[in-house]
Protein backbone atom coordinates (compact mmCIF):
# COMPACT_ATOMS: atom_id res chain seq x y z
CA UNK A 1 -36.55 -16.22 -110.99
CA UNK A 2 -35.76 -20.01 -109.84
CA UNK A 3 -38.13 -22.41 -111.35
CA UNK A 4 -41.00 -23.29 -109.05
CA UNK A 5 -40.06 -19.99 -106.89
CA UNK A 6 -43.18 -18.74 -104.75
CA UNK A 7 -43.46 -15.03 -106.71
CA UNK A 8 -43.79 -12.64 -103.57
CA UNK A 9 -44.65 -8.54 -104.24
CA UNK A 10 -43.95 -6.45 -101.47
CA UNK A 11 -45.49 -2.81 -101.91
CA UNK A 12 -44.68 0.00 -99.73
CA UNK A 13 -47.88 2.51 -99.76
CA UNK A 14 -46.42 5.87 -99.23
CA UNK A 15 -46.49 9.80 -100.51
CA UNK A 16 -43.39 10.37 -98.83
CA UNK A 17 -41.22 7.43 -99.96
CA UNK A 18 -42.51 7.33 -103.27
CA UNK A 19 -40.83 11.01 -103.11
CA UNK A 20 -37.85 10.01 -102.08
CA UNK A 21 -38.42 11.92 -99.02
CA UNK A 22 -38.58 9.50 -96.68
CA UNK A 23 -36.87 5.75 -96.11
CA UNK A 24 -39.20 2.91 -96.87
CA UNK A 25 -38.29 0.92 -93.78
CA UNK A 26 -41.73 -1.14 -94.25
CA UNK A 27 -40.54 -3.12 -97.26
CA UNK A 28 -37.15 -4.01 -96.20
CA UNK A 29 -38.74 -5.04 -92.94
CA UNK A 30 -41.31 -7.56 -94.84
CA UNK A 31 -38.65 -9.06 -96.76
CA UNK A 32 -36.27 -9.54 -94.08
CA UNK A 33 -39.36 -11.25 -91.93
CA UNK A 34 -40.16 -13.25 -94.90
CA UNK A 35 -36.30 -14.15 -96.15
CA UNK A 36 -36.00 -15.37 -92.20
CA UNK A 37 -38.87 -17.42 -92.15
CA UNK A 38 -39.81 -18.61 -95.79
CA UNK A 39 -37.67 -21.93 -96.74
CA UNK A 40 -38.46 -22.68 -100.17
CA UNK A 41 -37.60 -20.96 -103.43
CA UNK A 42 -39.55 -17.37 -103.35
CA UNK A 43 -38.81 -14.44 -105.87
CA UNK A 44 -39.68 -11.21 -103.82
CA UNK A 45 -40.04 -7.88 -105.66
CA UNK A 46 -40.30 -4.64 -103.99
CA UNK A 47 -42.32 -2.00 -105.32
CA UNK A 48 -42.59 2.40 -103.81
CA UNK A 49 -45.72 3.95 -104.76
CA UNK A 50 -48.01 6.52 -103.69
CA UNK A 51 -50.82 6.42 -101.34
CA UNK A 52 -54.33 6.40 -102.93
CA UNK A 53 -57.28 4.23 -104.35
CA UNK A 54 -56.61 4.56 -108.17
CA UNK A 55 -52.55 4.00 -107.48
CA UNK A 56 -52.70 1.23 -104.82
CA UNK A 57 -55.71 -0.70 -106.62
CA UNK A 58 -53.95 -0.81 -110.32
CA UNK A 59 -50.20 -1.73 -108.74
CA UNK A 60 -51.99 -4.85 -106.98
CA UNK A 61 -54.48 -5.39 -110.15
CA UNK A 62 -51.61 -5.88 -112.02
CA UNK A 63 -49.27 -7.79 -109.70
CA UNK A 64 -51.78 -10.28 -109.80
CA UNK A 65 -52.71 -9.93 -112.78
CA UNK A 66 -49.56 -10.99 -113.50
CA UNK A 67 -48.34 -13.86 -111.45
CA UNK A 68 -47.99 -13.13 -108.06
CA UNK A 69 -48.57 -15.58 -105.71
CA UNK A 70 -48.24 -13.21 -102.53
CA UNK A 71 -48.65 -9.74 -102.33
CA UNK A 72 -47.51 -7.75 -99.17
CA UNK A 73 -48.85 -4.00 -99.12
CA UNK A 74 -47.30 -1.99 -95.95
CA UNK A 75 -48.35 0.91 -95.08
CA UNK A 76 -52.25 3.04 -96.18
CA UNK A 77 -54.04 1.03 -93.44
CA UNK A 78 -54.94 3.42 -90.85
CA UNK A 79 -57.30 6.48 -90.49
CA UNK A 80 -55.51 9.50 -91.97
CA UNK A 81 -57.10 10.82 -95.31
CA UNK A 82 -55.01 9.77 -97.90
CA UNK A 83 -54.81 5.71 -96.45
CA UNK A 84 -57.02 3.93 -98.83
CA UNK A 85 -55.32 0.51 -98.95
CA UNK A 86 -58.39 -0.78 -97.73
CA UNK A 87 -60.35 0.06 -100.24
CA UNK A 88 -57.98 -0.83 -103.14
CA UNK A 89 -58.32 -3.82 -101.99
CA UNK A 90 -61.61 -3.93 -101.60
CA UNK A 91 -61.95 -2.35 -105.49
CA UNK A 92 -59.91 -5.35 -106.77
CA UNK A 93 -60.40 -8.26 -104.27
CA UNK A 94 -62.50 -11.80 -105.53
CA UNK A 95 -62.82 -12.99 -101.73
CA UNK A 96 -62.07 -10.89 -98.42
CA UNK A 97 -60.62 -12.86 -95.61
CA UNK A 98 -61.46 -10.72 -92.84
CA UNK A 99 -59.82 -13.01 -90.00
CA UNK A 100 -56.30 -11.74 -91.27
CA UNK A 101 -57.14 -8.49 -90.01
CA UNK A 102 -59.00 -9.44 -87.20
CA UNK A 103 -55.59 -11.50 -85.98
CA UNK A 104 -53.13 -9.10 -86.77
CA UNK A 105 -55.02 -6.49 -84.80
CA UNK A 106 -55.58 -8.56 -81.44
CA UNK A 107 -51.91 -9.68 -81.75
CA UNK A 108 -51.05 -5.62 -81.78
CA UNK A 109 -53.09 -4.57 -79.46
CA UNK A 110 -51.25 -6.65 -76.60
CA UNK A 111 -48.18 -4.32 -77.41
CA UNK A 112 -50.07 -0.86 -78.37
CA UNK A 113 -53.45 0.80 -77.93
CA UNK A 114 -53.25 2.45 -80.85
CA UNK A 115 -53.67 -0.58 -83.25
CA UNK A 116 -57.29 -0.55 -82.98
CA UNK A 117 -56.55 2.04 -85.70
CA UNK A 118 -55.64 -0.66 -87.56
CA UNK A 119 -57.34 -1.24 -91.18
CA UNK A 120 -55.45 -4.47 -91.98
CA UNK A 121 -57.09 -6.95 -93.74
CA UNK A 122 -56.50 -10.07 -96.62
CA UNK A 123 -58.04 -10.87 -99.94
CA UNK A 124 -57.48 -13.17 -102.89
CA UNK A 125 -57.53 -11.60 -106.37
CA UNK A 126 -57.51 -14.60 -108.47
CA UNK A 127 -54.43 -16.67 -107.77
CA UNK A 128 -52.36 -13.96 -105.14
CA UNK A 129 -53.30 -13.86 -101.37
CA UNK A 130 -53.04 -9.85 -100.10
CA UNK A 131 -52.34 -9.58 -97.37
CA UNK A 132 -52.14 -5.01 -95.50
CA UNK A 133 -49.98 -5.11 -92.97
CA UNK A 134 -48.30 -1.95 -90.71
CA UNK A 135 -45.38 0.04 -92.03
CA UNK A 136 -42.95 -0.22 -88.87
CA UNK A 137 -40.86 -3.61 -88.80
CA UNK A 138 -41.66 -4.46 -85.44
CA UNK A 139 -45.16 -4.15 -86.17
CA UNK A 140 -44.87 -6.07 -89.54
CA UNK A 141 -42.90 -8.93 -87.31
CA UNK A 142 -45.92 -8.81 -84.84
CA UNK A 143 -48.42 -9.23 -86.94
CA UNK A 144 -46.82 -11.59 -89.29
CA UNK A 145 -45.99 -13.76 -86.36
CA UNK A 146 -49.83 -14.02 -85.76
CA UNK A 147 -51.02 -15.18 -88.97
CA UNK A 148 -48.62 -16.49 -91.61
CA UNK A 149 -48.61 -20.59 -90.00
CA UNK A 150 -52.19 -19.92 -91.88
CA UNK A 151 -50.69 -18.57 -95.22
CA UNK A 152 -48.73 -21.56 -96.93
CA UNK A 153 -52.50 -23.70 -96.85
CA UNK A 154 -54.16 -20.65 -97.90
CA UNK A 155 -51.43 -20.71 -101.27
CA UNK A 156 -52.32 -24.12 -101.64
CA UNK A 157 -56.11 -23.91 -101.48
CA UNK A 158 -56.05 -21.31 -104.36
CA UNK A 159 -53.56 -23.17 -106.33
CA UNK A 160 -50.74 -20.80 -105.75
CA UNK A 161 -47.06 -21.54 -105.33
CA UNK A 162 -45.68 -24.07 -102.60
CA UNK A 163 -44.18 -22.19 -99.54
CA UNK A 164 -42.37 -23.97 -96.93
CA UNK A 165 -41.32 -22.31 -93.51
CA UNK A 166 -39.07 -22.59 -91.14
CA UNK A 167 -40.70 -24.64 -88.05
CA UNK A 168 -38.29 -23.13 -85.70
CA UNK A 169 -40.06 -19.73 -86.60
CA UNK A 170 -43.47 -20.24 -88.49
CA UNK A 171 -45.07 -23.79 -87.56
CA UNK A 172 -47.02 -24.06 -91.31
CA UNK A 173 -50.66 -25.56 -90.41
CA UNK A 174 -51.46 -27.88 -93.38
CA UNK A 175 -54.37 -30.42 -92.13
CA UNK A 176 -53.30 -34.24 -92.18
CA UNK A 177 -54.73 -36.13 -95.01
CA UNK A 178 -56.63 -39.07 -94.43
């Protein structure tokens, strides 16, 4: 890891993929977003694991736990049985930052209906924003689009790592100092 590198975990939330029985196309598709819109030094780790409270809750306890500045979970956010990211989060979380979710879902809902299904939602455990998103890469780019100019302030706030982004892509909002 390059010294002063933002730590980023990306967790894919799935039965099937953590199976090997289906592609994880959600994890690839937040680290491509992130690798074309991040600037600064970042260290992104990808994790596969099953859906469910107990396995999605300890994974982001101990990324966390253990240094991770930013932690993207795709996939366990809608209203099938076995998607329970929500409340892993909600087991684990310090704060909730329900305007994350709130975004991502009016941004998706000008492309599908169906994303009033949505369960997406943000947290801070201790020094690492969470941050649910969809599984689909379109649908990660969508609703990463909508609220990450809000996520390098957020870092900073907490006391997390510095990220810069690319203006071009991601306008950062970081209020003028006086």
């Amino acid at each position: 890891m390059t010294a002063g590198a933002a730590r980023i975990a990306i967790v894919t939330v799935s039965d099937r993929a953590s199976r090997g029985e289906y592609e994880d196309k959600g994890g690839p598709g937040a680290e491509a977003w992130l690798r074309g819109v991040v600037t600064s030094p970042m260290a992104i780790e990808r994790h596969i694991i099953p859906d469910g409270r107990d396995s999605v809750a300890s994974t982001l306890r101990d990324l966390a736990d253990g240094g991770a500045d930013l932690i993207l979970v795709t996939g366990g956010t809608g209203p099938a049985p076995r998607d329970l990211t929500p409340e892993a989060v909600a087991d684990v979380m310090d704060k909730e930052l329900p305007g994350f979710g709130e975004e991502m879902r009016r941004a998706s809902l000008r492309e599908v209906p169906t994303a009033i299904l949505s369960r997406q939602t943000a947290a801070i455990r201790g020094r690492s924003l969470i941050i649910t998103i969809p599984g689909k890469p379109s649908a990660i780019a969508t609703c990463l689009d909508a609220v990450f100019a809000a996520v390098p302030y957020c870092l900073d706030l907490m006391g997390a790592a510095r990220i810069e982004t690319d203006p071009a892509r991601i306008q950062a909002f970081r209020p003028k100092s006086t």
